[in-house]
N, C-alpha and C. Protein backbone atom coordinates (compact mmCIF):
# COMPACT_ATOMS: atom_id res chain seq x y z
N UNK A 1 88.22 134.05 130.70
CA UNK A 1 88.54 132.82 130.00
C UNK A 1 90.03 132.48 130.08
N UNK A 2 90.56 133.48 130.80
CA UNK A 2 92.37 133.24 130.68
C UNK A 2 92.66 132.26 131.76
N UNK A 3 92.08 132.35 132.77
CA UNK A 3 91.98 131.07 133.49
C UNK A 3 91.71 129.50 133.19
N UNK A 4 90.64 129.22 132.35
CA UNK A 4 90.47 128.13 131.57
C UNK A 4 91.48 127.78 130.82
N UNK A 5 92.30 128.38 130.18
CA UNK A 5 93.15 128.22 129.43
C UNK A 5 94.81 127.88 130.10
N UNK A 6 94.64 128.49 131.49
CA UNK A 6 95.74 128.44 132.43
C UNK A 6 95.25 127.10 132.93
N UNK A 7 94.52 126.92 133.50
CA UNK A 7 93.93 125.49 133.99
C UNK A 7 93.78 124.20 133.50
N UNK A 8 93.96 124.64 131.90
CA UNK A 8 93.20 123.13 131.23
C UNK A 8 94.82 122.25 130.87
N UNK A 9 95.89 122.76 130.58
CA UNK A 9 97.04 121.97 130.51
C UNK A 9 97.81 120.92 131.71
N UNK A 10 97.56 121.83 132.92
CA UNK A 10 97.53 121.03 134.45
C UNK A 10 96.68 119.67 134.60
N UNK A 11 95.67 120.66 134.43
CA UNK A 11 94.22 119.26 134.79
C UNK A 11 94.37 118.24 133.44
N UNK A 12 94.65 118.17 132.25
CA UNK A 12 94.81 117.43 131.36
C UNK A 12 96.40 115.89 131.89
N UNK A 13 97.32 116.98 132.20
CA UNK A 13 98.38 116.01 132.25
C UNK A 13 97.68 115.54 134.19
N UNK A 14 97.33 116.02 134.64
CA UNK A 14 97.06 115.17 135.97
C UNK A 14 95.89 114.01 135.88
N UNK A 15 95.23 114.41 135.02
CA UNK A 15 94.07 112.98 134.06
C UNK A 15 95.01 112.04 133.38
N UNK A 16 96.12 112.40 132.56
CA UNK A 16 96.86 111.30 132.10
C UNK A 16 97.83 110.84 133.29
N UNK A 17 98.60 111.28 134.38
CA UNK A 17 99.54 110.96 135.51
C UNK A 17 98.49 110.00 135.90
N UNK A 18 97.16 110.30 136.26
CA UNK A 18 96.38 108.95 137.21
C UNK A 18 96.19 108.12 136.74
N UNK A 19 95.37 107.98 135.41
CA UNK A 19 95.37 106.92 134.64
C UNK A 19 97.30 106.38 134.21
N UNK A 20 98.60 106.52 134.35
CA UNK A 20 99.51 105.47 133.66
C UNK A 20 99.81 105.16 135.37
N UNK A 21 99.23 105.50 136.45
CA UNK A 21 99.51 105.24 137.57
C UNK A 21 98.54 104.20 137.86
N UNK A 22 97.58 103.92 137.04
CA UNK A 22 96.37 103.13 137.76
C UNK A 22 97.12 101.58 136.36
N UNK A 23 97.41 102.16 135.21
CA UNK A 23 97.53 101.11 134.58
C UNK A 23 99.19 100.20 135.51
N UNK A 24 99.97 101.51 136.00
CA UNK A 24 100.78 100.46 136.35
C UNK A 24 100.31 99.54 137.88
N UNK A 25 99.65 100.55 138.61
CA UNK A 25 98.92 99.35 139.71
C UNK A 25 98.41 97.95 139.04
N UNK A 26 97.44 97.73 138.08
CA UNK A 26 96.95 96.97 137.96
C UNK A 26 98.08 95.82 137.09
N UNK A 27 98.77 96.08 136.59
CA UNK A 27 99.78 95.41 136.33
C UNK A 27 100.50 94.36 136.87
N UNK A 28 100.67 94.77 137.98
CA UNK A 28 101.22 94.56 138.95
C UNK A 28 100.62 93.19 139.80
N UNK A 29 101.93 92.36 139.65
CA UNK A 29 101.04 90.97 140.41
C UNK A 29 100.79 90.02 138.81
N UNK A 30 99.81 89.06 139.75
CA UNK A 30 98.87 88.12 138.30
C UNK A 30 100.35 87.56 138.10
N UNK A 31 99.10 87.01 136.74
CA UNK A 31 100.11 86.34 135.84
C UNK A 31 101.34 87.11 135.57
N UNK A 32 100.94 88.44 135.05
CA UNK A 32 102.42 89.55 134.64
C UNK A 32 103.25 89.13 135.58
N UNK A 33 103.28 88.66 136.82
CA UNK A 33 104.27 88.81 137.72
C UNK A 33 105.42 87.83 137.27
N UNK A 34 104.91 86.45 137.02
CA UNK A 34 105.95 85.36 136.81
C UNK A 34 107.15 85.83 135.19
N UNK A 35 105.89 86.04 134.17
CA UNK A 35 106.76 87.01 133.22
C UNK A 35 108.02 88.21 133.67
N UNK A 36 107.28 88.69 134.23
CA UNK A 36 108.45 89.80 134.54
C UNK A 36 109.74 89.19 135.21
N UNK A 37 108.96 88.31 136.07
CA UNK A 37 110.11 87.85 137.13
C UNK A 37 111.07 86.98 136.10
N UNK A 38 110.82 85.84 134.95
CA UNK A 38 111.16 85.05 134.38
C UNK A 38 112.27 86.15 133.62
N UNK A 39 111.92 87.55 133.20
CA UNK A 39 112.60 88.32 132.42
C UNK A 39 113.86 88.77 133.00
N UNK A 40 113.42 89.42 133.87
CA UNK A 40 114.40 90.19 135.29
C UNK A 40 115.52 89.18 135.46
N UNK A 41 115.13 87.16 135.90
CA UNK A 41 115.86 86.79 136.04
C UNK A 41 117.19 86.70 134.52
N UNK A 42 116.72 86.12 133.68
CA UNK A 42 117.28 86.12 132.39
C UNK A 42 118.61 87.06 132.50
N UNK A 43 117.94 88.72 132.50
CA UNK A 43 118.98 89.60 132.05
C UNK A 43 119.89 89.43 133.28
N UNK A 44 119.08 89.12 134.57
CA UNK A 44 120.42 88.84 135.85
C UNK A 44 121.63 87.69 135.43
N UNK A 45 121.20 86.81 134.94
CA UNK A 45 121.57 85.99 134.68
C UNK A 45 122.87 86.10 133.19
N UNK A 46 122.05 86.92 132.58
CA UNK A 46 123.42 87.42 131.48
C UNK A 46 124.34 88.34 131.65
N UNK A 47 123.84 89.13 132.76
CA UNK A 47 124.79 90.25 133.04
C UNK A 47 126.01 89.65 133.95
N UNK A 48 125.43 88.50 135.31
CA UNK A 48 126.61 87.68 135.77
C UNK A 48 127.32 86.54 134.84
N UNK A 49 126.93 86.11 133.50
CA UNK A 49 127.41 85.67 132.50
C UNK A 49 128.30 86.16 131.96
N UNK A 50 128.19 87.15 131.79
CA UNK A 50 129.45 88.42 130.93
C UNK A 50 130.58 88.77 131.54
N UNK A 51 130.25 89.26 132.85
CA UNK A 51 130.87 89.66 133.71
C UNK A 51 132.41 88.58 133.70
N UNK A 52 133.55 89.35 133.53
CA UNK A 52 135.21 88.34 134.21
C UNK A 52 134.90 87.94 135.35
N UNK A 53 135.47 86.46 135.74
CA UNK A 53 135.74 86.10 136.68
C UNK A 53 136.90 86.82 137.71
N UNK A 54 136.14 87.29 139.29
CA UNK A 54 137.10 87.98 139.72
C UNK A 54 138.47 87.14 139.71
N UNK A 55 139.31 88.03 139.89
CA UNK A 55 141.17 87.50 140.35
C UNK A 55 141.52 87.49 141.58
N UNK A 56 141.83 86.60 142.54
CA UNK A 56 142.96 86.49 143.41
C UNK A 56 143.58 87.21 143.68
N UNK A 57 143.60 87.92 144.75
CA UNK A 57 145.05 89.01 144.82
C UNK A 57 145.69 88.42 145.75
N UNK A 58 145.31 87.87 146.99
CA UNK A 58 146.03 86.84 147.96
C UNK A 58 147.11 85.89 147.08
């Protein structure tokens, strides 16, 4: 039985690795896509907001 017991913590987290691998496939695309993209742009968009204007060294 020491084997079962060696075995069952592996095979448990490789049942949860496939399944957050299958939820992020399916994610992926669709509608989610324009969201994400709408998001992604935003924070691009605030981070070159923040950012100083470079200086001239010429």
């Amino acid at each position: 039985m020491d084997y079962v017991s060696a075995l069952l913590p592996p095979a448990v987290m490789a049942v949860f690795f496939i399944g957050v691998i299958r939820v992020i496939v399916k994610t992926q695309g669709g509608a989610n896509k324009t969201k994400e993209d709408a998001a992604v742009d935003a924070a691009l968009a605030r981070a070159q907001g923040s950012r100083p204007a470079p200086e001239n060294e010429a």
